[in-house]
PDB file of N, CA and C in Angstrom:
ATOM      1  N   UNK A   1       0.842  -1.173   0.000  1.00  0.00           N
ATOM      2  CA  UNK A   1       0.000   0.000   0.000  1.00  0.00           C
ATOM      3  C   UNK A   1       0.893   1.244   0.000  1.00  0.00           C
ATOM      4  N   UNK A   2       0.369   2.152  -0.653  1.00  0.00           N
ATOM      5  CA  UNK A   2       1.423   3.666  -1.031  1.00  0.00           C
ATOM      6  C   UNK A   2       0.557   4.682   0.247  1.00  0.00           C
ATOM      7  N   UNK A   3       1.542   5.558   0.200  1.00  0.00           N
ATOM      8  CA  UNK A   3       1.271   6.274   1.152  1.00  0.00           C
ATOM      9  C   UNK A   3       1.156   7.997   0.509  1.00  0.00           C
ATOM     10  N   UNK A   4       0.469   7.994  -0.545  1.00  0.00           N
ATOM     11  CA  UNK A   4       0.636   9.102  -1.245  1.00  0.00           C
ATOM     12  C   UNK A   4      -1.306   9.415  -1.963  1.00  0.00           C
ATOM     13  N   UNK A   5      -1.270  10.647  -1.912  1.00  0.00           N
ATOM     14  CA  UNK A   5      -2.509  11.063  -2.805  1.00  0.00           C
ATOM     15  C   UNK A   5      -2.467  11.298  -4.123  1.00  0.00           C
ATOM     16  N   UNK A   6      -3.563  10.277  -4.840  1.00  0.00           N
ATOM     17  CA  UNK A   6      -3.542  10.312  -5.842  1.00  0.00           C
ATOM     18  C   UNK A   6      -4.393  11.587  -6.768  1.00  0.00           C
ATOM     19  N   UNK A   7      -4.688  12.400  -5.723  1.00  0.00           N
ATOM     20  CA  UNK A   7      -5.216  14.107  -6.521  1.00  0.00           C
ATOM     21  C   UNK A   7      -4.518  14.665  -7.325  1.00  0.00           C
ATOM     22  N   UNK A   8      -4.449  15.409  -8.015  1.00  0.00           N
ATOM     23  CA  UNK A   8      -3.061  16.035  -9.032  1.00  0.00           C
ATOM     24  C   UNK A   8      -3.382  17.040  -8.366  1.00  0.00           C
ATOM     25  N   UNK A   9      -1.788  17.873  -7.846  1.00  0.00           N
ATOM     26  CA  UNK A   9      -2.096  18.925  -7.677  1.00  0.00           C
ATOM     27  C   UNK A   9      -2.381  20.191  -8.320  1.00  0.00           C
ATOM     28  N   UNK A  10      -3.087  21.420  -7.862  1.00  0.00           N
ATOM     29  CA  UNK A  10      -3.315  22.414  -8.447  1.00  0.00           C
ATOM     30  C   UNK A  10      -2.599  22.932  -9.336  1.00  0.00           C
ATOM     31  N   UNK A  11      -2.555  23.431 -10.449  1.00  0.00           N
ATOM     32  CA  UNK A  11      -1.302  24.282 -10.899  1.00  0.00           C
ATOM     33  C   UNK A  11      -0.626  25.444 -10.157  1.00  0.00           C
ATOM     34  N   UNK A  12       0.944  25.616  -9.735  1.00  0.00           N
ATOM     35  CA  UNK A  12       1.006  26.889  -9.473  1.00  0.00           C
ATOM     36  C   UNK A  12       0.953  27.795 -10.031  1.00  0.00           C
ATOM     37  N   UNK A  13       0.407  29.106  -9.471  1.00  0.00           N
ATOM     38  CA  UNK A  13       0.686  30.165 -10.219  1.00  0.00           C
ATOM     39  C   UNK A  13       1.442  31.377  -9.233  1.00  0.00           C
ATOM     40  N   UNK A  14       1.783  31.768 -10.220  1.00  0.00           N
ATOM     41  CA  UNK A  14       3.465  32.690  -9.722  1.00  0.00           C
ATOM     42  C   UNK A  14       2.887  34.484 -10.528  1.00  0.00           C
ATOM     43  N   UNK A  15       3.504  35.202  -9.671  1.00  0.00           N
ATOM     44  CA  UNK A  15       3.267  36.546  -9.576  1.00  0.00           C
ATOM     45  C   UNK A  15       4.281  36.935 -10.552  1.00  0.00           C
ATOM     46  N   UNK A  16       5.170  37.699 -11.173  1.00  0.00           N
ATOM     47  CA  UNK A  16       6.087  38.878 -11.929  1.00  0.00           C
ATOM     48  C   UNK A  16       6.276  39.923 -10.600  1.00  0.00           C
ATOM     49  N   UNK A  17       7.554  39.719  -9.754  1.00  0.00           N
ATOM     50  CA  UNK A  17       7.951  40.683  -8.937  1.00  0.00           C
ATOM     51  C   UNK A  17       9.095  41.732  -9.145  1.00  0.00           C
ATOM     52  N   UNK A  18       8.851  42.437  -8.851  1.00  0.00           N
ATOM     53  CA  UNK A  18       9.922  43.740  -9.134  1.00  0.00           C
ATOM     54  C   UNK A  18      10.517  44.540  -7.398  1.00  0.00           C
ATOM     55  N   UNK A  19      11.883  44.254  -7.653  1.00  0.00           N
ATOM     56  CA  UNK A  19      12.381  44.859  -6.492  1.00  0.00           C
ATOM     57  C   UNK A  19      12.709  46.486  -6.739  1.00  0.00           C
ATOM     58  N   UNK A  20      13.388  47.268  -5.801  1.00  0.00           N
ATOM     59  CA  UNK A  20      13.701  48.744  -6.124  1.00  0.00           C
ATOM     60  C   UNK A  20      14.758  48.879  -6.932  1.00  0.00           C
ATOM     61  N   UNK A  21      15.571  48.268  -7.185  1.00  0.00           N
ATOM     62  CA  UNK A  21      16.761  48.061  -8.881  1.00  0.00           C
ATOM     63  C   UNK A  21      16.340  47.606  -9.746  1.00  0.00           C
ATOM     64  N   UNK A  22      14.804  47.538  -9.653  1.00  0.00           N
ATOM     65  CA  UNK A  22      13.842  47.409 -11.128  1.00  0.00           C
ATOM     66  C   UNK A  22      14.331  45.770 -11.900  1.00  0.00           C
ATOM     67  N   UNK A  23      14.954  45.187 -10.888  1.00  0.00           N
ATOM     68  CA  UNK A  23      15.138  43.398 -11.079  1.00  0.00           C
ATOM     69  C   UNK A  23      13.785  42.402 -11.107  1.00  0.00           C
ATOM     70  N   UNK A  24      13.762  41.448 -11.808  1.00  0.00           N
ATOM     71  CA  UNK A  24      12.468  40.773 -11.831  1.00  0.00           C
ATOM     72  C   UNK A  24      12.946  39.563 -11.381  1.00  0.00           C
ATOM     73  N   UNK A  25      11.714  38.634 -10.953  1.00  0.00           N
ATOM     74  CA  UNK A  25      11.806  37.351 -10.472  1.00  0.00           C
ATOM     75  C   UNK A  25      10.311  36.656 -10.455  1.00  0.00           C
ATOM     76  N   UNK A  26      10.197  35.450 -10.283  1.00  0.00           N
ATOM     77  CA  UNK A  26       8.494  35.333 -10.079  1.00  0.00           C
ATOM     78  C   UNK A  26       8.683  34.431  -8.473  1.00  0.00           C
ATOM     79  N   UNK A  27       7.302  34.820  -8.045  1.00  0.00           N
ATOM     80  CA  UNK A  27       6.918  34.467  -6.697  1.00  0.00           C
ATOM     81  C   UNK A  27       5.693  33.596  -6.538  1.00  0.00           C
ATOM     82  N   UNK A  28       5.476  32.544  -6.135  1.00  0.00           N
ATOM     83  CA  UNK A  28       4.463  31.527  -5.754  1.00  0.00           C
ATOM     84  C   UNK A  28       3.441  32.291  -5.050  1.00  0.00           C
ATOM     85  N   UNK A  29       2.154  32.725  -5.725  1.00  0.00           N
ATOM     86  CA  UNK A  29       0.947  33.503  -5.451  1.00  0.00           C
ATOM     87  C   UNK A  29       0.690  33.407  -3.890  1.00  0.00           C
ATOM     88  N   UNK A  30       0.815  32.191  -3.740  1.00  0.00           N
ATOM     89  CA  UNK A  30       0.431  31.347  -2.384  1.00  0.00           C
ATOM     90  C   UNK A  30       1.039  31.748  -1.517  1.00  0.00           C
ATOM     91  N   UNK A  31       2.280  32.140  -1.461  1.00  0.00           N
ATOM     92  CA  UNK A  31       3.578  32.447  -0.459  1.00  0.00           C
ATOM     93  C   UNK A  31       3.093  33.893   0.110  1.00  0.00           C
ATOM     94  N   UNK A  32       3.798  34.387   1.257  1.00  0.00           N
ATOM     95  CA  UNK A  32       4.081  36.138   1.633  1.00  0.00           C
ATOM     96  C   UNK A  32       5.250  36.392   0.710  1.00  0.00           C
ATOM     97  N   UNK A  33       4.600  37.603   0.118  1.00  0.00           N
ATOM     98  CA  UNK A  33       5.804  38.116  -0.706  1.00  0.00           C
ATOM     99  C   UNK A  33       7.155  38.711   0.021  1.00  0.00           C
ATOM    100  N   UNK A  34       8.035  38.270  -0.406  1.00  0.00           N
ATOM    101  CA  UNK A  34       9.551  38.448   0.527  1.00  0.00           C
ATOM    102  C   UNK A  34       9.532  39.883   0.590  1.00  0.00           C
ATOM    103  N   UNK A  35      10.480  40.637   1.908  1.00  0.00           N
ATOM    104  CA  UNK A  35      10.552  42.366   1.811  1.00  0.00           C
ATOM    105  C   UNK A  35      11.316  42.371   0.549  1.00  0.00           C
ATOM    106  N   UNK A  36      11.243  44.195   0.416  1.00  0.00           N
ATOM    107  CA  UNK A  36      11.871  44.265  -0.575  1.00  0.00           C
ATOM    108  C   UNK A  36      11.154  44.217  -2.200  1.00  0.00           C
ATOM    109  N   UNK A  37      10.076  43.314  -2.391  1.00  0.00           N
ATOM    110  CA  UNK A  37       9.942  42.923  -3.572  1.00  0.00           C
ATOM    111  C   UNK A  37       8.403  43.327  -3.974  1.00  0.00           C
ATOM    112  N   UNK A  38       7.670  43.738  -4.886  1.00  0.00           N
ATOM    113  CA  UNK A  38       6.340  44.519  -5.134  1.00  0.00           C
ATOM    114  C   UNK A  38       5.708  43.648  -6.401  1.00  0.00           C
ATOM    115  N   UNK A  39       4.731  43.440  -6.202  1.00  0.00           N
ATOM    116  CA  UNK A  39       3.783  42.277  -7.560  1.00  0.00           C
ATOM    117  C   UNK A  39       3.716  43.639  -8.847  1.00  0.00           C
ATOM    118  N   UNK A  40       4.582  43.410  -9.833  1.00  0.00           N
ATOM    119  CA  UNK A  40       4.785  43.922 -11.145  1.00  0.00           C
ATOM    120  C   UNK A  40       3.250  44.319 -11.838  1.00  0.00           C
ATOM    121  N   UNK A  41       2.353  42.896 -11.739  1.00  0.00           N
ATOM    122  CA  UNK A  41       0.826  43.325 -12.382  1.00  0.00           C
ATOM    123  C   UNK A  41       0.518  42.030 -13.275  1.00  0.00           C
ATOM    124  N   UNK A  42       1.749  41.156 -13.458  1.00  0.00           N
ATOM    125  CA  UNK A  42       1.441  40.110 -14.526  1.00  0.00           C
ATOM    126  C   UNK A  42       1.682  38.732 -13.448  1.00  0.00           C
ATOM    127  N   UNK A  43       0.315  38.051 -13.544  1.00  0.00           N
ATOM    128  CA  UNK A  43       0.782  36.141 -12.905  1.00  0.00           C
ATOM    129  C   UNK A  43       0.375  35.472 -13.964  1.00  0.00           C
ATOM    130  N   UNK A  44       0.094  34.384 -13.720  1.00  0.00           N
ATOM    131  CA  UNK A  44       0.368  33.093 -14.788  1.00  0.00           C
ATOM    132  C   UNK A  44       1.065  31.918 -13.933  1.00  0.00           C
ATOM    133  N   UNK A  45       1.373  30.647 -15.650  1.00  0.00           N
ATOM    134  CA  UNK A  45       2.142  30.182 -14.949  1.00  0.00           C
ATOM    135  C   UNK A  45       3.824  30.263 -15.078  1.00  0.00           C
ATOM    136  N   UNK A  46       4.382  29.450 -14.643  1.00  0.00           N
ATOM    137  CA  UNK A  46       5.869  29.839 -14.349  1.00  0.00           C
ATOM    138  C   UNK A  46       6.131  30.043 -15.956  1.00  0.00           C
ATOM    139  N   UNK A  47       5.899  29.514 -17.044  1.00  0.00           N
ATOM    140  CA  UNK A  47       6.479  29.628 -18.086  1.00  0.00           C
ATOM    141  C   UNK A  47       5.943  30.848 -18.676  1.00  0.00           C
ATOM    142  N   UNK A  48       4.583  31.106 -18.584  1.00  0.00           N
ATOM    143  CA  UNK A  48       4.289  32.813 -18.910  1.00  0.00           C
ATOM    144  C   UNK A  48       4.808  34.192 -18.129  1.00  0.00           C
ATOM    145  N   UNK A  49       5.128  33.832 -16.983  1.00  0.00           N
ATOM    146  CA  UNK A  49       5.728  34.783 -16.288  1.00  0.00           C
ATOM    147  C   UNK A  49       7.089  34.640 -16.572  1.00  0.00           C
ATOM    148  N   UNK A  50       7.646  33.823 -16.842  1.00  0.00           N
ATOM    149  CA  UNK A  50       9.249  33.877 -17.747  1.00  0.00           C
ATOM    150  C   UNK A  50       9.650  34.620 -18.960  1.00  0.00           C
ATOM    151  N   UNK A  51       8.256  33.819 -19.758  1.00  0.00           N
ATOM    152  CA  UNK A  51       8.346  34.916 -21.190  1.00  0.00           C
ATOM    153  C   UNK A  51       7.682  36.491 -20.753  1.00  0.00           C
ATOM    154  N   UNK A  52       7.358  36.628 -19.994  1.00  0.00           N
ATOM    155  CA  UNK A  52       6.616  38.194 -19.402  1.00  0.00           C
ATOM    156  C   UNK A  52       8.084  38.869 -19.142  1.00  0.00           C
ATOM    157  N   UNK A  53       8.640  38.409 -18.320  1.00  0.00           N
ATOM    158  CA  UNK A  53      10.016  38.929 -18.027  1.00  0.00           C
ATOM    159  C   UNK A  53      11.195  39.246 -19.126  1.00  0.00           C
ATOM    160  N   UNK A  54      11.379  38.140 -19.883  1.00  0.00           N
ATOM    161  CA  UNK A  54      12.215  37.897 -21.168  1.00  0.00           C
ATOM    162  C   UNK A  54      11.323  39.314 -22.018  1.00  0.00           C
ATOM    163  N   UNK A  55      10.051  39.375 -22.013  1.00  0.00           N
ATOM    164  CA  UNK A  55       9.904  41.054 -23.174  1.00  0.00           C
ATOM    165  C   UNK A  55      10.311  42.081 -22.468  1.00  0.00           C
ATOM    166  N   UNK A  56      10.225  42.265 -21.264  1.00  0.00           N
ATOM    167  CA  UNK A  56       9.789  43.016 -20.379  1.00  0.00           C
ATOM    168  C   UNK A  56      11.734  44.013 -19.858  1.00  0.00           C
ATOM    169  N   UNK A  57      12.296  42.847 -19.467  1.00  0.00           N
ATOM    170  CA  UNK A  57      13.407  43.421 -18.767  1.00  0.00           C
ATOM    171  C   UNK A  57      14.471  43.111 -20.056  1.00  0.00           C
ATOM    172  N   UNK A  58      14.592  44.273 -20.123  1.00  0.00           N
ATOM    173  CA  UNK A  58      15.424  44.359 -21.683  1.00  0.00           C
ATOM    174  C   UNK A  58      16.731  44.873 -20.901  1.00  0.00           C
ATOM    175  N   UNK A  59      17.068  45.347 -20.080  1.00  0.00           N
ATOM    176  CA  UNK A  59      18.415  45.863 -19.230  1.00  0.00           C
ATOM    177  C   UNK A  59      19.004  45.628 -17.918  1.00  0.00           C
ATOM    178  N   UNK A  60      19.653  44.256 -18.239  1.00  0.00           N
ATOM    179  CA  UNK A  60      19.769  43.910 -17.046  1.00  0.00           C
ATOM    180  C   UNK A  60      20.331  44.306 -15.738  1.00  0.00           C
ATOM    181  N   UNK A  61      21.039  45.326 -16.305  1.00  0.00           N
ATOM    182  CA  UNK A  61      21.407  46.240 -14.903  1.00  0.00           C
ATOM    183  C   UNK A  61      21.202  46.868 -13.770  1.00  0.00           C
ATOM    184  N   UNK A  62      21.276  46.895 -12.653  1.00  0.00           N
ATOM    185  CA  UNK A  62      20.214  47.282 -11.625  1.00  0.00           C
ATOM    186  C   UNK A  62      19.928  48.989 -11.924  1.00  0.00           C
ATOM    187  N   UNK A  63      18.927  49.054 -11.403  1.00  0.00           N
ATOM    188  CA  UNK A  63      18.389  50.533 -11.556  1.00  0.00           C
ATOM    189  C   UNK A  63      19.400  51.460 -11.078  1.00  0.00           C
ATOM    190  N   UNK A  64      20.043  51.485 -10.204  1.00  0.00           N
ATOM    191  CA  UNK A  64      21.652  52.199  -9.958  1.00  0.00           C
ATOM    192  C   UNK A  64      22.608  52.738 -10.542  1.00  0.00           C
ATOM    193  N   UNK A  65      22.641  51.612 -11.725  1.00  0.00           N
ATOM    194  CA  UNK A  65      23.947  51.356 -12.427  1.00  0.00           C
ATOM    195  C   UNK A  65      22.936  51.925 -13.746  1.00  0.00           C
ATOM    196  N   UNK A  66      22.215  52.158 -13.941  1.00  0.00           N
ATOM    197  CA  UNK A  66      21.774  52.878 -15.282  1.00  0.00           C
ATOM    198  C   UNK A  66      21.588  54.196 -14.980  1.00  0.00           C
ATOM    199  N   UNK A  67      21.711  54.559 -14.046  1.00  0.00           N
ATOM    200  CA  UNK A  67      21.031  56.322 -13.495  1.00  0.00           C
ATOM    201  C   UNK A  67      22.697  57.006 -13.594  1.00  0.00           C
ATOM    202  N   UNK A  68      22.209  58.259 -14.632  1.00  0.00           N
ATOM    203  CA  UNK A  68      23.322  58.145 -14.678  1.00  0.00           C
ATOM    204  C   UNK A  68      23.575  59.845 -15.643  1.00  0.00           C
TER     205      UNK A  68
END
């Protein structure tokens, strides 16, 4: 006998976060969003919030290092 559920789980879905050096990352909807970091406006799942990022952050440099 297995000791496991056979439910599939939910899909995750993940937020588009933006810290104050205008850096992106995605965050598990479900989670507290870490300090520091602000929901951008775009979720999905992990692979749309990847390509969201890939149009999106065209300069990878922190917001610091471009002010200038």
């Amino acid at each position: 006998m297995t000791d496991h559920d056979s439910t599939p789980a939910a899909p995750t879905t993940y937020a588009v976060v933006l810290n104050e050096e205008e850096q992106y990352s995605i965050w598990d909807v479900s989670l507290r969003m870490p300090d520091g970091w602000h929901a951008e406006g775009f979720s999905g799942s992990k692979e749309d919030c990847l390509t969201h990022i890939e149009s999106v952050w065209t300069d990878l440099r922190p917001r610091s290092m471009r002010a200038g």
